[in-house]
Protein backbone atom coordinates (compact mmCIF):
# COMPACT_ATOMS: atom_id res chain seq x y z
CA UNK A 1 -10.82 -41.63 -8.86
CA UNK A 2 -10.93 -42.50 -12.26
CA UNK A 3 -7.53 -42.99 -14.20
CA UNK A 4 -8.74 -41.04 -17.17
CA UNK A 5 -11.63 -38.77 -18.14
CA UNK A 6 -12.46 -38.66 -21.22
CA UNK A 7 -14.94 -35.54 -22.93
CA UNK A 8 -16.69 -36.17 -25.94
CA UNK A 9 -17.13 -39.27 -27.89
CA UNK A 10 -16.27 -38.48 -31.52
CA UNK A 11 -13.59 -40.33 -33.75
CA UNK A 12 -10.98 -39.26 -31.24
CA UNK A 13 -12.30 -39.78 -27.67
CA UNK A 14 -13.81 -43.38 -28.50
CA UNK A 15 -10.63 -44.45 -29.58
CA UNK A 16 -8.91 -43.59 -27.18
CA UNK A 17 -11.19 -44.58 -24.38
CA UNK A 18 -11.26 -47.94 -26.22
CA UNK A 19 -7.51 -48.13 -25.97
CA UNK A 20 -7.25 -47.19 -22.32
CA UNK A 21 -9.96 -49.73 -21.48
CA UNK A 22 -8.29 -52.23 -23.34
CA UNK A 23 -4.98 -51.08 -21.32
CA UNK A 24 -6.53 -52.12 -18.06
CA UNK A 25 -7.02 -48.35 -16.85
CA UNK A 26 -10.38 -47.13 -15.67
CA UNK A 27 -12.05 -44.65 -17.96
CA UNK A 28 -15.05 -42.34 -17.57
CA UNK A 29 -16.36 -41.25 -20.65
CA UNK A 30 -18.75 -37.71 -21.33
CA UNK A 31 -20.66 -37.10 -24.21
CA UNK A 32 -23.89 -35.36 -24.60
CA UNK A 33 -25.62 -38.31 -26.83
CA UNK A 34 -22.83 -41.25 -26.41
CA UNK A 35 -24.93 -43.86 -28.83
CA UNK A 36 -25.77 -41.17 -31.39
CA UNK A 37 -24.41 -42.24 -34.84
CA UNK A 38 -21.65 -40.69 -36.32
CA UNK A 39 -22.79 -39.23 -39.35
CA UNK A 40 -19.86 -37.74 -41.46
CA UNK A 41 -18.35 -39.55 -44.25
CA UNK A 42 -14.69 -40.49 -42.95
CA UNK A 43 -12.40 -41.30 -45.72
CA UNK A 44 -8.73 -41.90 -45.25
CA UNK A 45 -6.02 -43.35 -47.22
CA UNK A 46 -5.64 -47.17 -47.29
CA UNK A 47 -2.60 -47.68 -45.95
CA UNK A 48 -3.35 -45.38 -42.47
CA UNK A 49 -6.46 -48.28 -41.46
CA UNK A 50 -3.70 -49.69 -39.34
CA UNK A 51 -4.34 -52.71 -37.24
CA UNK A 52 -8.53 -52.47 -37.69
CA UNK A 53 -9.73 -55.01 -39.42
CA UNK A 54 -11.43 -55.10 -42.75
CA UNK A 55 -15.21 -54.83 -41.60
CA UNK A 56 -14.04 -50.92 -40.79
CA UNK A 57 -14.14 -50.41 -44.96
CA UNK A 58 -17.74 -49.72 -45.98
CA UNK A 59 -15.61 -48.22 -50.07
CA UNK A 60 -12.62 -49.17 -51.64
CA UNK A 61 -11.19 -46.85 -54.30
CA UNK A 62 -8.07 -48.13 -55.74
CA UNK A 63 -7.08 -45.00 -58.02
CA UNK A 64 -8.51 -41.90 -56.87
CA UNK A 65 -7.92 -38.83 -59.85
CA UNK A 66 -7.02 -35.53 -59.22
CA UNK A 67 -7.91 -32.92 -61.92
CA UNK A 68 -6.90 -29.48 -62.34
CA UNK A 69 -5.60 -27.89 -65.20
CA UNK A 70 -4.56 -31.67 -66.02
CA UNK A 71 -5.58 -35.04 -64.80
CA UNK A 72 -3.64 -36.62 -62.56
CA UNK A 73 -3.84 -40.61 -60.94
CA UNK A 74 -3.11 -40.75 -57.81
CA UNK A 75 -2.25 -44.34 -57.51
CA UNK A 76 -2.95 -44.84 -53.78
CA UNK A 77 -5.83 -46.97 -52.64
CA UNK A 78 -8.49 -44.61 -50.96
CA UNK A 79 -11.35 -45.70 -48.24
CA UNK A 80 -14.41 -44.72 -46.84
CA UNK A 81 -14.96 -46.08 -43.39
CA UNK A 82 -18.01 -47.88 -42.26
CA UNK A 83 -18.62 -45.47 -38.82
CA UNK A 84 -20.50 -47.90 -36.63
CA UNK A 85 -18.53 -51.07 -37.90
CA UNK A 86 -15.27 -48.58 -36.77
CA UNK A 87 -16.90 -48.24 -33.28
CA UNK A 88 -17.59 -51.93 -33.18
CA UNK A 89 -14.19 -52.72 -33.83
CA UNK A 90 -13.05 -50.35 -30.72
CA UNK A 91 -15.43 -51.75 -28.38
CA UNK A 92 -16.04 -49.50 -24.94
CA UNK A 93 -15.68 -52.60 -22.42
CA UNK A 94 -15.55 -51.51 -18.75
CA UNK A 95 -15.59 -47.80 -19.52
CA UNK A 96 -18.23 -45.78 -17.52
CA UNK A 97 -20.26 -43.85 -20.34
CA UNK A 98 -22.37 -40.81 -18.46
CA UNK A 99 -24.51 -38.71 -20.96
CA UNK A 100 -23.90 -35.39 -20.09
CA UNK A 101 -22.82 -32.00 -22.29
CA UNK A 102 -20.01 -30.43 -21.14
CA UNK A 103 -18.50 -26.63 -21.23
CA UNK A 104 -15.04 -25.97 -20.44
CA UNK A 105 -15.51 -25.17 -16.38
CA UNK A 106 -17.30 -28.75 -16.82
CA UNK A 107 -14.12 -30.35 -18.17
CA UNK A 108 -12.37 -29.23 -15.75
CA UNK A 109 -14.23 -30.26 -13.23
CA UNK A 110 -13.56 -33.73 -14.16
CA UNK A 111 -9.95 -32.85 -12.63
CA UNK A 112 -12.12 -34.04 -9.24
CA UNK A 113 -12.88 -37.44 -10.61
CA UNK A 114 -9.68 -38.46 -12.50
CA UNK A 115 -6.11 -38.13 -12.80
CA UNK A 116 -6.17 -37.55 -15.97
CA UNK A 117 -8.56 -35.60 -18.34
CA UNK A 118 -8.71 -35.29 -21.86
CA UNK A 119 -10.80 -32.91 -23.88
CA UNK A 120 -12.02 -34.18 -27.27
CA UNK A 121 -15.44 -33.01 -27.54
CA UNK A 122 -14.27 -30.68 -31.06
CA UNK A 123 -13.04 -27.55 -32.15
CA UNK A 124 -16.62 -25.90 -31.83
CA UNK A 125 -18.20 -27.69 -28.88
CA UNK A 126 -20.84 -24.77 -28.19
CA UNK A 127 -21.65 -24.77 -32.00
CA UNK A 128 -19.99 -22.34 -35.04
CA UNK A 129 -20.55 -18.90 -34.80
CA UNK A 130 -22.26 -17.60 -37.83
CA UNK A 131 -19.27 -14.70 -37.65
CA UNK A 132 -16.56 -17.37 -37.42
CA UNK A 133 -13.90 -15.52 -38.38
CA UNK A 134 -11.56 -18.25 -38.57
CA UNK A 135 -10.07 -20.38 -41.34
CA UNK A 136 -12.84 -23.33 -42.24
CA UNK A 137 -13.02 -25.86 -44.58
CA UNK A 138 -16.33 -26.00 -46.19
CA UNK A 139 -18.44 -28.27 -47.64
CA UNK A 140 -21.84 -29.01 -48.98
CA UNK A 141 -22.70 -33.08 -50.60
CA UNK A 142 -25.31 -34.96 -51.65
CA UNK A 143 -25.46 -38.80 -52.32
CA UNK A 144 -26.93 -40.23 -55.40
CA UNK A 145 -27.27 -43.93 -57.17
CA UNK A 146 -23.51 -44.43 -59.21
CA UNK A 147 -25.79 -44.26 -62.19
CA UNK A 148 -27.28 -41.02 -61.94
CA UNK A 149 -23.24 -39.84 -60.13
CA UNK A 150 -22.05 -40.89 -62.95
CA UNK A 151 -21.92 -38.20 -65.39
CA UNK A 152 -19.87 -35.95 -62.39
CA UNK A 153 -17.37 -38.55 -62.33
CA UNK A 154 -16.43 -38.03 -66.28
CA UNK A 155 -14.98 -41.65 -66.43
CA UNK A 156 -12.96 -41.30 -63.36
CA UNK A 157 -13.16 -44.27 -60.54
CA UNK A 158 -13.22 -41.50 -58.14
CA UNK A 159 -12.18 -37.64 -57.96
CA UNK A 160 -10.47 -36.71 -54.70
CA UNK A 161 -9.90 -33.48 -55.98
CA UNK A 162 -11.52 -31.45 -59.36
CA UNK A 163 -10.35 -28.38 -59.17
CA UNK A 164 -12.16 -27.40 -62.84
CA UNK A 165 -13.88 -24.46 -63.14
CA UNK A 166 -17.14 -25.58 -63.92
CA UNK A 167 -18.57 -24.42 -60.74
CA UNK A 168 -18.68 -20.98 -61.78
CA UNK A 169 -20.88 -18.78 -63.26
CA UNK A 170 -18.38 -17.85 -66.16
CA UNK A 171 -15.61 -20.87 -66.07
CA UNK A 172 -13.47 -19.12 -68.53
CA UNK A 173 -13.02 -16.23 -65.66
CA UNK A 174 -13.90 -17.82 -62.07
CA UNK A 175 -13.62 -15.56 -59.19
CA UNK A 176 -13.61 -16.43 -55.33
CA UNK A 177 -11.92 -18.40 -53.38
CA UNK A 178 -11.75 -22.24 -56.06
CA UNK A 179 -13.67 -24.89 -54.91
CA UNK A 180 -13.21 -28.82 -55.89
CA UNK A 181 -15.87 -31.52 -56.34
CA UNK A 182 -14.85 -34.37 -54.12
CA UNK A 183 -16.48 -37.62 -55.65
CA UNK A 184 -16.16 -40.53 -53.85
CA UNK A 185 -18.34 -43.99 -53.79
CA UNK A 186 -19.88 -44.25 -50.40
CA UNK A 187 -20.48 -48.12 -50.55
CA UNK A 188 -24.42 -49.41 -51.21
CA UNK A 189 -24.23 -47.98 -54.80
CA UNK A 190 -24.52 -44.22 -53.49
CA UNK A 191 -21.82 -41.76 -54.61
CA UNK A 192 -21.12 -38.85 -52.06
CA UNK A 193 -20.71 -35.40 -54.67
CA UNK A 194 -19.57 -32.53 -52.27
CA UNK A 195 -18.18 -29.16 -53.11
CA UNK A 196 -15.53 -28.24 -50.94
CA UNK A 197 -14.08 -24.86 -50.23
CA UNK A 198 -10.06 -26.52 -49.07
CA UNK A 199 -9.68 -23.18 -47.28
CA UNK A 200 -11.48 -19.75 -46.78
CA UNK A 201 -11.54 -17.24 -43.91
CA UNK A 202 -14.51 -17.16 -43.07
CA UNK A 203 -15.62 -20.44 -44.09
CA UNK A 204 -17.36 -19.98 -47.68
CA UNK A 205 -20.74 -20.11 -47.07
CA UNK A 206 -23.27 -23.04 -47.42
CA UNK A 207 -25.10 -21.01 -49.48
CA UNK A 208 -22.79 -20.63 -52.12
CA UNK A 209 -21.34 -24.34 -52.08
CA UNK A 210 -24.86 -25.09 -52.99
CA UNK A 211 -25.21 -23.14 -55.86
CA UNK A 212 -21.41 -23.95 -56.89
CA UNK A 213 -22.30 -27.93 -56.85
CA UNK A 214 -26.01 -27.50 -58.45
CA UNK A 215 -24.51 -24.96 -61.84
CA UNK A 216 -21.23 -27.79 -61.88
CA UNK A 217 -23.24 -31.00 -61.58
CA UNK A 218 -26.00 -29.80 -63.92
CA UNK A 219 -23.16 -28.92 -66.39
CA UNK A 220 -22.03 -32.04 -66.46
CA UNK A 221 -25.18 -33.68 -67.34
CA UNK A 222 -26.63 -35.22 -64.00
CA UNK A 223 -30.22 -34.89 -64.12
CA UNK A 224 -32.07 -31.97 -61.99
CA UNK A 225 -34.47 -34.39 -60.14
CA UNK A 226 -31.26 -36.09 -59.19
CA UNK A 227 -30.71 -33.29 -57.13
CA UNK A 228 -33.63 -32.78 -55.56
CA UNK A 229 -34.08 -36.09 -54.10
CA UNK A 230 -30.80 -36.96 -53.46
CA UNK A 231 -30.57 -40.37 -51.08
CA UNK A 232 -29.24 -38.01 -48.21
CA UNK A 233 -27.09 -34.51 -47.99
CA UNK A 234 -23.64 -33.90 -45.95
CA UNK A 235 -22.62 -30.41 -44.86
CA UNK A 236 -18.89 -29.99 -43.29
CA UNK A 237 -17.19 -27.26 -41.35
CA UNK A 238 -13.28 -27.75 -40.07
CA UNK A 239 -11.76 -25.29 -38.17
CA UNK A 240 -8.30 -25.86 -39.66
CA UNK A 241 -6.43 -24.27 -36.36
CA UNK A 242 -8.79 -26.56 -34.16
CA UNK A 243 -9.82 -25.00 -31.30
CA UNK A 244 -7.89 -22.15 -31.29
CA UNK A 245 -8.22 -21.60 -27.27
CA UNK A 246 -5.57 -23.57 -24.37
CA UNK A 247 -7.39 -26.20 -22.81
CA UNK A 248 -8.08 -25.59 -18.96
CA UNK A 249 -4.95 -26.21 -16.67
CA UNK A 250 -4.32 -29.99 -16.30
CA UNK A 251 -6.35 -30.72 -19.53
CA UNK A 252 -4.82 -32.24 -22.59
CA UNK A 253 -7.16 -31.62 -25.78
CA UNK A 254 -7.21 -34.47 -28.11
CA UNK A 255 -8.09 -33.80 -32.09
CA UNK A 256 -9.90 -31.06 -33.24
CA UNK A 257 -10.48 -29.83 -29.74
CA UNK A 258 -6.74 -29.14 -29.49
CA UNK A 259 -4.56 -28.16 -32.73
CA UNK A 260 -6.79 -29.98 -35.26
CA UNK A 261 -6.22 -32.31 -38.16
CA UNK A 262 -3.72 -31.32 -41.15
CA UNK A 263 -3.51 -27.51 -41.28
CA UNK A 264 -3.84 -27.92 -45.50
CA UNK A 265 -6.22 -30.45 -46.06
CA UNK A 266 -8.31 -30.95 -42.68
CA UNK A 267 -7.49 -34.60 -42.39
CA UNK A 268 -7.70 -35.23 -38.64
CA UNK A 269 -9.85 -38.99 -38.51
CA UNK A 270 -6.90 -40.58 -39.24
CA UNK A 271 -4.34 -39.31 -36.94
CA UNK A 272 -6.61 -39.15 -34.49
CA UNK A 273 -7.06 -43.40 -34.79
CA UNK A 274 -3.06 -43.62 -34.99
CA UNK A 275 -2.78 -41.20 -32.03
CA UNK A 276 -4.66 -43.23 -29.28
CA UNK A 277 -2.57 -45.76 -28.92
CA UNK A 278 1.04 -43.27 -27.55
CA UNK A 279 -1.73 -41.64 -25.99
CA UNK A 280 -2.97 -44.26 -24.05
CA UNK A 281 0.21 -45.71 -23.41
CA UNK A 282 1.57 -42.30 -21.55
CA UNK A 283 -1.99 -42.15 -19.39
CA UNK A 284 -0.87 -45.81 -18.31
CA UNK A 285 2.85 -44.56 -16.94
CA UNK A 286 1.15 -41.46 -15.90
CA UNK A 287 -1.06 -43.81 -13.43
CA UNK A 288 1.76 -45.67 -12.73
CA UNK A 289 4.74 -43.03 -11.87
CA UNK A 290 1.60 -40.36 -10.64
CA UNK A 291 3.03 -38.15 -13.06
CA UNK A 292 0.85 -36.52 -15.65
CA UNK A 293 0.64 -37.27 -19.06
CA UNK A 294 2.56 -34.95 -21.43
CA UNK A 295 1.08 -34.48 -24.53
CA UNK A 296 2.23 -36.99 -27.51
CA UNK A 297 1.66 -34.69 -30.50
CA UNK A 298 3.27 -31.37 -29.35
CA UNK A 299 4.43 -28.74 -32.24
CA UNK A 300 7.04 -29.10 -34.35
CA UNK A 301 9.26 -27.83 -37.16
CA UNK A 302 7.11 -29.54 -39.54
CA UNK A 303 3.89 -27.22 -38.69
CA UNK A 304 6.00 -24.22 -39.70
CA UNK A 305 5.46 -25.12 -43.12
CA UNK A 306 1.53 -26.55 -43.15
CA UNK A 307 0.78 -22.80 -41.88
CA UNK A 308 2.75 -21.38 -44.19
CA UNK A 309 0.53 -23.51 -46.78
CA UNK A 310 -2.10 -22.74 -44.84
CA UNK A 311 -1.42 -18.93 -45.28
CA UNK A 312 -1.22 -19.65 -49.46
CA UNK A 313 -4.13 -21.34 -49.71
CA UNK A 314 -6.47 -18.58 -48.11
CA UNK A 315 -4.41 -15.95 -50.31
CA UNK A 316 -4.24 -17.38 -53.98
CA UNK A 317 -6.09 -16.70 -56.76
CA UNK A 318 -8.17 -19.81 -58.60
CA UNK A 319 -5.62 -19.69 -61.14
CA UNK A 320 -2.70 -20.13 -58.91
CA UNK A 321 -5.06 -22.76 -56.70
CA UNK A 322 -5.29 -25.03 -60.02
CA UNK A 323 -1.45 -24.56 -60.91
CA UNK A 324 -0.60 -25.83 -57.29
CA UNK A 325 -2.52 -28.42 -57.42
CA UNK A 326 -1.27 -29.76 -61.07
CA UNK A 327 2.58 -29.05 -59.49
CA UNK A 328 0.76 -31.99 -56.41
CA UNK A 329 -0.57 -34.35 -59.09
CA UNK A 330 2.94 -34.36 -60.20
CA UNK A 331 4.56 -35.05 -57.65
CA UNK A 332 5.42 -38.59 -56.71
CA UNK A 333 3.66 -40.84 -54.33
CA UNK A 334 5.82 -40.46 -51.50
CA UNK A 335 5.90 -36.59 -51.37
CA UNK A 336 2.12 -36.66 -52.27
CA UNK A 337 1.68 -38.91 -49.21
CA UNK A 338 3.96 -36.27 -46.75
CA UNK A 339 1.92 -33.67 -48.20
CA UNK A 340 -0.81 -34.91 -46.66
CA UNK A 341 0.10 -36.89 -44.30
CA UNK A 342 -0.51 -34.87 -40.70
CA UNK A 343 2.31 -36.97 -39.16
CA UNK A 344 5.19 -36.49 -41.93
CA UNK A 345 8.85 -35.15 -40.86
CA UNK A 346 9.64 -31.76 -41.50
CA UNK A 347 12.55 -32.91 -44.19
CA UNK A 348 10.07 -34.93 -46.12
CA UNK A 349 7.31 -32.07 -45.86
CA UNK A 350 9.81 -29.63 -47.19
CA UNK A 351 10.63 -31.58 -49.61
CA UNK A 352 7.31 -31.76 -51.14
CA UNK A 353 6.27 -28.58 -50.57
CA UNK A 354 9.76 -27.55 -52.80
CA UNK A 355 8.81 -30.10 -55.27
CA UNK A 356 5.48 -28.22 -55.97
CA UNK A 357 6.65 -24.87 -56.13
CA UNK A 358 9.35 -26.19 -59.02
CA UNK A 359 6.69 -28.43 -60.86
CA UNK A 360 4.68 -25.01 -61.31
CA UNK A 361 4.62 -22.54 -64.14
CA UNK A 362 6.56 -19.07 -63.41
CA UNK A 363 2.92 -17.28 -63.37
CA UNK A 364 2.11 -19.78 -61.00
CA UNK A 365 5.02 -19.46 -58.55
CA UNK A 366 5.20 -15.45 -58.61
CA UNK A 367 1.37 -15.76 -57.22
CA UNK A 368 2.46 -18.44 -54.39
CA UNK A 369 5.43 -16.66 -53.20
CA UNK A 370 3.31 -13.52 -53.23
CA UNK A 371 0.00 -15.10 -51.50
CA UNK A 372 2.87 -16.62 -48.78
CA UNK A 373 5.25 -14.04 -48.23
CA UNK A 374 3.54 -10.99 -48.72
CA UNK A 375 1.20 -8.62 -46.48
């Protein structure tokens, strides 16, 4: 018997069958291609890298810019990770790697090899549904050379999130759900351009995100042939409820597989890194007292309000997106951080999520107490 099984090889499961390997316990690991590169961009905050060391940075932005109706600096370093030098620096030493694809009676059946068995193969391991009806964060990117980027950026180092309504077909009167243009160097000279639906149910087609990022990037002045021949192109779907199905009996799900990242923004890389270290420490006493594991992110009081941001973000208008946004740039960096942040007490969450609503115009908070509270 193995001490822990592990499902899937993502972000997630490699860390934390790197930090049960590195705990002494033996660890069986599943994946359907377990060397296949991860190809995502991962970008998290600077100060959530943790204990990794400094190869994991492949991009280093030290003021990130959020527009809206306004421009705000966010004044918080912001990185993208280097994906194989992260799985270098989380080696796999001693864990049994089998390449196999797994459905949910075949995680379960690892309950006859291990003690312990953790699902993280995703929240969509048999693929997306094209009549997902679930809330999905949606994105379509390309990466160009900084120099022909440029013009996108407008003078900004980098634009987390530009909520302007360039993107549509008549700014002065957008309608759909608002999108943002997340502009971020990628390291190499490339620049990673993605429009990104935060929240729609169903997920806002590819489709449209393309024709959103080709009328706001062409508006801006980046040349057509730019984006045709871009140096490669990103496409991103997040469940934002995860999985949205219990894991099989004696099963914990890890990540995306089980409640997923930050109900509001998607972020799940991160706390999925900070996570496998509790984790691995309660498989450890679980081998040693032959009790199982409980889980170590259950649901708290703090979730009550993500959904309810959850709920106002697939309900507002563009206009009252942009104003909630300018009420976030506003804010300061410590309740802009528990905004975001997918471990943050419920106090401190609150907080922030009262500090918007008072930053915002009356217009603005009429439409957000309407798109939370109402039918």
């Amino acid at each position: 018997m193995f001490d822990v099984a592990i499902a899937g090889l993502g972000p997630a499961g490699w860390s934390l069958a790197s930090a049960c390997a590195a705990r002494g316990l033996s660890v069986l690991a599943v994946a359907p291609r377990p060397d296949a590169p991860w190809t995502p961009t991962y970008g998290v905050w600077a100060d959530e890298v943790g204990d990794l060391p400094a190869s994991v940075v492949h991009a280093r932005v030290e003021n990130p810019e959020l527009r809206a109706h306004g421009s705000h600096p966010l004044r918080r370093p912001y990185v993208v990770l280097d994906n194989q030098a992260l799985r270098d620096a989380l080696p796999l030493n001693g864990v049994d790697v089998r390449p196999a694809r797994l459905d949910d009676a075949g995680v379960a059946a690892l309950r006859r090899e291990a003690r312990t068995v953790i699902d993280a193969r995703g929240a969509r391991p048999d693929g997306y549904p094209a009549d997902d009806p679930a809330p999905a964060q949606t994105a379509w990117g390309l990466v160009l050379d900084a120099d022909a980027a440029a013009p996108a950026l407008a003078g900004a180092e980098a634009l987390l999130m530009d909520f302007r309504t360039d993107w549509a077909e008549d700014a002065q009167h957008p309608r759909g759900p608002a999108t943002f243009l997340y502009a971020i160097p990628v390291g190499d000279g490339g620049v990673l351009l993605e429009e990104t639906c935060l929240a729609a149910a169903p997920g806002l087609p590819t489709a449209e995100l393309k024709e959103r990022l080709a009328r706001r990037l062409t508006r801006r002045g980046v040349a057509p042939a730019a984006l045709t021949e871009p140096r490669a192109r990103e496409l991103v779907r997040i469940p934002m409820r995860g999985r949205g199905v219990r894991p099989a009996p004696g099963v914990l799900a890890l990540g995306t597989a089980g409640r997923g990242g930050h109900l509001v923004t998607g972020y799940s890389v991160a706390h999925s890194l900070r996570t496998a270290a509790p984790l691995a420490d309660a498989v450890a006493r679980a081998v040693a007292t032959g009790r199982p594991p409980r889980p170590v992110d259950p649901p708290g009081p703090a979730d009550l309000f993500r959904e309810a941001g959850l709920r106002a973000l697939l309900r507002l208008d563009v206009a009252g997106t942009l104003h909630l946004f300018d009420a976030f740039g506003r804010l300061s960096r410590a309740s802009q951080a528990a905004f975001l942040s997918r471990d943050a007490a419920a106090l401190d969450l609150a907080r922030a999520m009262w500090g918007m609503f008072t930053r915002m115009p009356p217009a603005g908070r009429r439409e957000l107490i309407h798109a939370t509270l109402g039918r």
